[in-house]
C-alpha atoms as a PDB file:
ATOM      1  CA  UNK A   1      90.396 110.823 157.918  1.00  0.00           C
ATOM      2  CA  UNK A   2      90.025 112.082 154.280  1.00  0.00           C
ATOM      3  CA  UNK A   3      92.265 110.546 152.062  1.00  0.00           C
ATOM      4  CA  UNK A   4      92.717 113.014 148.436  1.00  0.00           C
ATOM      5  CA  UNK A   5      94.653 110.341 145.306  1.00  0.00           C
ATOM      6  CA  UNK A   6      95.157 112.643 142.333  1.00  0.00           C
ATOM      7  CA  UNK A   7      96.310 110.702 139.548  1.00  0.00           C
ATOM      8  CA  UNK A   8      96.327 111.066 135.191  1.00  0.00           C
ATOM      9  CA  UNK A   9      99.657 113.444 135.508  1.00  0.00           C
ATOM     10  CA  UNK A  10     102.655 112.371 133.304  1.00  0.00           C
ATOM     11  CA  UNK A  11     104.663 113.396 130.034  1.00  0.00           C
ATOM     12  CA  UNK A  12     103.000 115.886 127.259  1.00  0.00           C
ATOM     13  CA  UNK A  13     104.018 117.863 124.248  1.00  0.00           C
ATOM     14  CA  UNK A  14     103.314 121.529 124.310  1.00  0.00           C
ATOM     15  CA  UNK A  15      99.546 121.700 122.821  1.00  0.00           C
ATOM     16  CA  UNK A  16      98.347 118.047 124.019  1.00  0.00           C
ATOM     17  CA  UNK A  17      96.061 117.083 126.552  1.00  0.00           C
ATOM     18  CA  UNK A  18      95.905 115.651 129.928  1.00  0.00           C
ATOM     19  CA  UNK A  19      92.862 114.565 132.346  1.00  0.00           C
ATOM     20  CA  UNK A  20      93.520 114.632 135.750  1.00  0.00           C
ATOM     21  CA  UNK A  21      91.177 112.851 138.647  1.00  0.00           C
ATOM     22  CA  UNK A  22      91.071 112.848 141.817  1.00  0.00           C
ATOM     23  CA  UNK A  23      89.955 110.811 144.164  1.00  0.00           C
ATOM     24  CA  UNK A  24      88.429 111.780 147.777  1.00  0.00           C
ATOM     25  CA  UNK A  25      87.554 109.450 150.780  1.00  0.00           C
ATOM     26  CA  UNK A  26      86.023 110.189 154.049  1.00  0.00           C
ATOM     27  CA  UNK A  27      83.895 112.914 153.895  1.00  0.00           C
ATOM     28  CA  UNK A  28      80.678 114.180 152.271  1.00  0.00           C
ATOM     29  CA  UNK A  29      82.320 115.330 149.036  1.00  0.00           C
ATOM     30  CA  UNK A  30      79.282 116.359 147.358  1.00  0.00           C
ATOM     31  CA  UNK A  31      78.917 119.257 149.809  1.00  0.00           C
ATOM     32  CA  UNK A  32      82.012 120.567 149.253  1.00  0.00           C
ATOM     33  CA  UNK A  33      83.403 123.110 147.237  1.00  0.00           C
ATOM     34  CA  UNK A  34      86.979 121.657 145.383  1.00  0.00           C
ATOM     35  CA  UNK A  35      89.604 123.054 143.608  1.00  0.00           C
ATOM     36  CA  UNK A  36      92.705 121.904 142.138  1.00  0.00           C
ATOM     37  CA  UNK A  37      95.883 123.665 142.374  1.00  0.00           C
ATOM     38  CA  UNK A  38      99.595 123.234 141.455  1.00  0.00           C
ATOM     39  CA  UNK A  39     103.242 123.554 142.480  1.00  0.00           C
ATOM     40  CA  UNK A  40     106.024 124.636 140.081  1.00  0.00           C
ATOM     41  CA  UNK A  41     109.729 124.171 141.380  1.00  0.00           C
ATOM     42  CA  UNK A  42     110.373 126.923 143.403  1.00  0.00           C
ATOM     43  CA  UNK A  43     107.363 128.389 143.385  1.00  0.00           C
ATOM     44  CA  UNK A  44     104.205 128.495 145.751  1.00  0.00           C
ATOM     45  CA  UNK A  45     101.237 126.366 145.297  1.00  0.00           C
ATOM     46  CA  UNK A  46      97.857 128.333 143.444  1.00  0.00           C
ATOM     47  CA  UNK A  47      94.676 127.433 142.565  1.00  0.00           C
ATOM     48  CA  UNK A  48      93.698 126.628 139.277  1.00  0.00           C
ATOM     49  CA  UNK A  49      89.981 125.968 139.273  1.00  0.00           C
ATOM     50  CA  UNK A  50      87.130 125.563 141.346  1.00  0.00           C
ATOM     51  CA  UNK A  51      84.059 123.879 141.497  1.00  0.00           C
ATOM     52  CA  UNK A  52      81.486 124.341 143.497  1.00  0.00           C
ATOM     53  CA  UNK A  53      78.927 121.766 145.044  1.00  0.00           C
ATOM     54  CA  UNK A  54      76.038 122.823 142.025  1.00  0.00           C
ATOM     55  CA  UNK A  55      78.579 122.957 139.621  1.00  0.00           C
ATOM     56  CA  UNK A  56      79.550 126.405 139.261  1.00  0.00           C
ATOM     57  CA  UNK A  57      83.154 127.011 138.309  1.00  0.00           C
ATOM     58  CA  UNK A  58      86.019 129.562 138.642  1.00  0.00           C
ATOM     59  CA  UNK A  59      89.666 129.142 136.570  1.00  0.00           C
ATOM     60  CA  UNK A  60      92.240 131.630 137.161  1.00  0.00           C
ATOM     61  CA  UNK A  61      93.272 133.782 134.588  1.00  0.00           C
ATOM     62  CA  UNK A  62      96.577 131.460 133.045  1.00  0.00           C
ATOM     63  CA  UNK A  63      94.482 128.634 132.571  1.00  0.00           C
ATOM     64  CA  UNK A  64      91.315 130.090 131.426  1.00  0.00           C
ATOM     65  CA  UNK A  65      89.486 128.499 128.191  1.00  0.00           C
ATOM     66  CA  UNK A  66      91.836 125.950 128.316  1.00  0.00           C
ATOM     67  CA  UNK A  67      91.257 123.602 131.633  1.00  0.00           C
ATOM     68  CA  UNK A  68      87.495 122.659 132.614  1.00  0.00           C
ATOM     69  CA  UNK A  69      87.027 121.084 135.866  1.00  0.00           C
ATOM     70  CA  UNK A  70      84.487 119.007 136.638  1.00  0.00           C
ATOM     71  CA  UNK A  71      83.087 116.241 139.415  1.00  0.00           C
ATOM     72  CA  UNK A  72      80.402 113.213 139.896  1.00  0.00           C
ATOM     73  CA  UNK A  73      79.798 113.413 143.069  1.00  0.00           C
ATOM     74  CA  UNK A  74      78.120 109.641 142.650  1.00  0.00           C
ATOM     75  CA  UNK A  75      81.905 108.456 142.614  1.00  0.00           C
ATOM     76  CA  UNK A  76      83.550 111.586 145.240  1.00  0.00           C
ATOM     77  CA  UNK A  77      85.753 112.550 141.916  1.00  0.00           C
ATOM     78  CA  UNK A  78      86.842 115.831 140.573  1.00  0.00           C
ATOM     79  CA  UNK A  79      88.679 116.100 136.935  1.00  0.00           C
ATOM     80  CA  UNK A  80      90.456 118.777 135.311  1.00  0.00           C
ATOM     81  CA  UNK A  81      90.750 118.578 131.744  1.00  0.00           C
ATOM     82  CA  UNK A  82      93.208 119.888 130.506  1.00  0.00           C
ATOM     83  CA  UNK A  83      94.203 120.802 126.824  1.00  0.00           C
ATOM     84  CA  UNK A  84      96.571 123.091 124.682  1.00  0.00           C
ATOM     85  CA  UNK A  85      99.044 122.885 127.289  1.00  0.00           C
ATOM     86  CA  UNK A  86     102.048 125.081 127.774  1.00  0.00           C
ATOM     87  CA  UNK A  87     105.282 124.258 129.132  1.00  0.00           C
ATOM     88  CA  UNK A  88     104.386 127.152 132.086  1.00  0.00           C
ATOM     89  CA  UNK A  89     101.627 124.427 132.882  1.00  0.00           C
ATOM     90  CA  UNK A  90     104.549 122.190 134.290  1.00  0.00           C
ATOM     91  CA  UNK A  91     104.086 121.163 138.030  1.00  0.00           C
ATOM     92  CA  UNK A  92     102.848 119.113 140.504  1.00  0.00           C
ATOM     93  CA  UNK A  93      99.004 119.248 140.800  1.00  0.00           C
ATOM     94  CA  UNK A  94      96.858 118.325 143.478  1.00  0.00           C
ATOM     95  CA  UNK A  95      93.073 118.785 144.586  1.00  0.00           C
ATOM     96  CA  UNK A  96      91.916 119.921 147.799  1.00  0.00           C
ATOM     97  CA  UNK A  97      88.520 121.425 149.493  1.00  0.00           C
ATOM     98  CA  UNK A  98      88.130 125.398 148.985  1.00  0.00           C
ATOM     99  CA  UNK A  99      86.512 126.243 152.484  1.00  0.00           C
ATOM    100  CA  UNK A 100      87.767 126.531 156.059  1.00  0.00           C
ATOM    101  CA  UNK A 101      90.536 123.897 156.942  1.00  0.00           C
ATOM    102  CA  UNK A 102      92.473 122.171 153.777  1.00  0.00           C
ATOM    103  CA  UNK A 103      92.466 118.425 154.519  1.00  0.00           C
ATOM    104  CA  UNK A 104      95.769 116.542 154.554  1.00  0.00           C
ATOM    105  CA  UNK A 105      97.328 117.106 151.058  1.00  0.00           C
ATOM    106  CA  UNK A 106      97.823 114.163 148.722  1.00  0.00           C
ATOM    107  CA  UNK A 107     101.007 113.083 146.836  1.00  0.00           C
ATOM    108  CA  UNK A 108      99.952 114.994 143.628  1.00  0.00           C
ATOM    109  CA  UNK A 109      99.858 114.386 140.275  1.00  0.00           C
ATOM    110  CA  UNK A 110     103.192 115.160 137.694  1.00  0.00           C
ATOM    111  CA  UNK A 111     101.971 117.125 134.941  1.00  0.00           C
ATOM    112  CA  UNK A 112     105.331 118.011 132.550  1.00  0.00           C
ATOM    113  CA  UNK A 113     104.860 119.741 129.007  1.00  0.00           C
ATOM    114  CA  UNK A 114     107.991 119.782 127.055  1.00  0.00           C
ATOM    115  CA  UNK A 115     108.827 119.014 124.026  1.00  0.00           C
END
């Protein structure tokens, strides 16, 4: 049973920074390709960035040169930095495998940028 803990969310200014982790148990995470998306009230989850098992990354085009993702795969972590936020950056974010099956979503992270 894989078991994802996203944490680092909370309260930010438009233009601060946030780092985001997340946490994954039960499985090999170093083989896997992970991503973290979001939620925005009313709105359907989407990806954000991706990172794949060498390191090689993907961001979609709102977040681009502003969010780097990254992992250790010594501690089954992925981050996503995040800086000069926007109040359009507002949702829930969570991390999740790229390929085949998503595992069981976790609870998610808060991220809110308002001033």
């Amino acid at each position: 049973q894989v078991q994802l803990v996203e944490s680092g969310g909370g309260l930010v200014q438009p233009g601060g920074s946030l780092r985001l982790s997340c946490a994954v148990s039960g499985s090999i995470f170093s083989i896997n390709t992970m991503g973290w998306y979001r939620q925005a009230p009313g709105k359907q989850r989407e990806w954000v960035a991706i990172i794949g098992s060498g390191g090689s990354t993907n961001y979609a085009d709102s977040v681009k040169g502003r969010f780097t993702i990254s992992r250790d795969n010594a501690k089954n972590t992925v981050y996503l930095q995040m800086n000069s936020l926007k109040p359009e950056d507002t949702a829930v974010y969570y991390c999740n495998k790229v390929a085949g099956p998503w595992w069981s979503w976790g609870q998610g992270t808060q991220v809110t940028v308002s001033s």
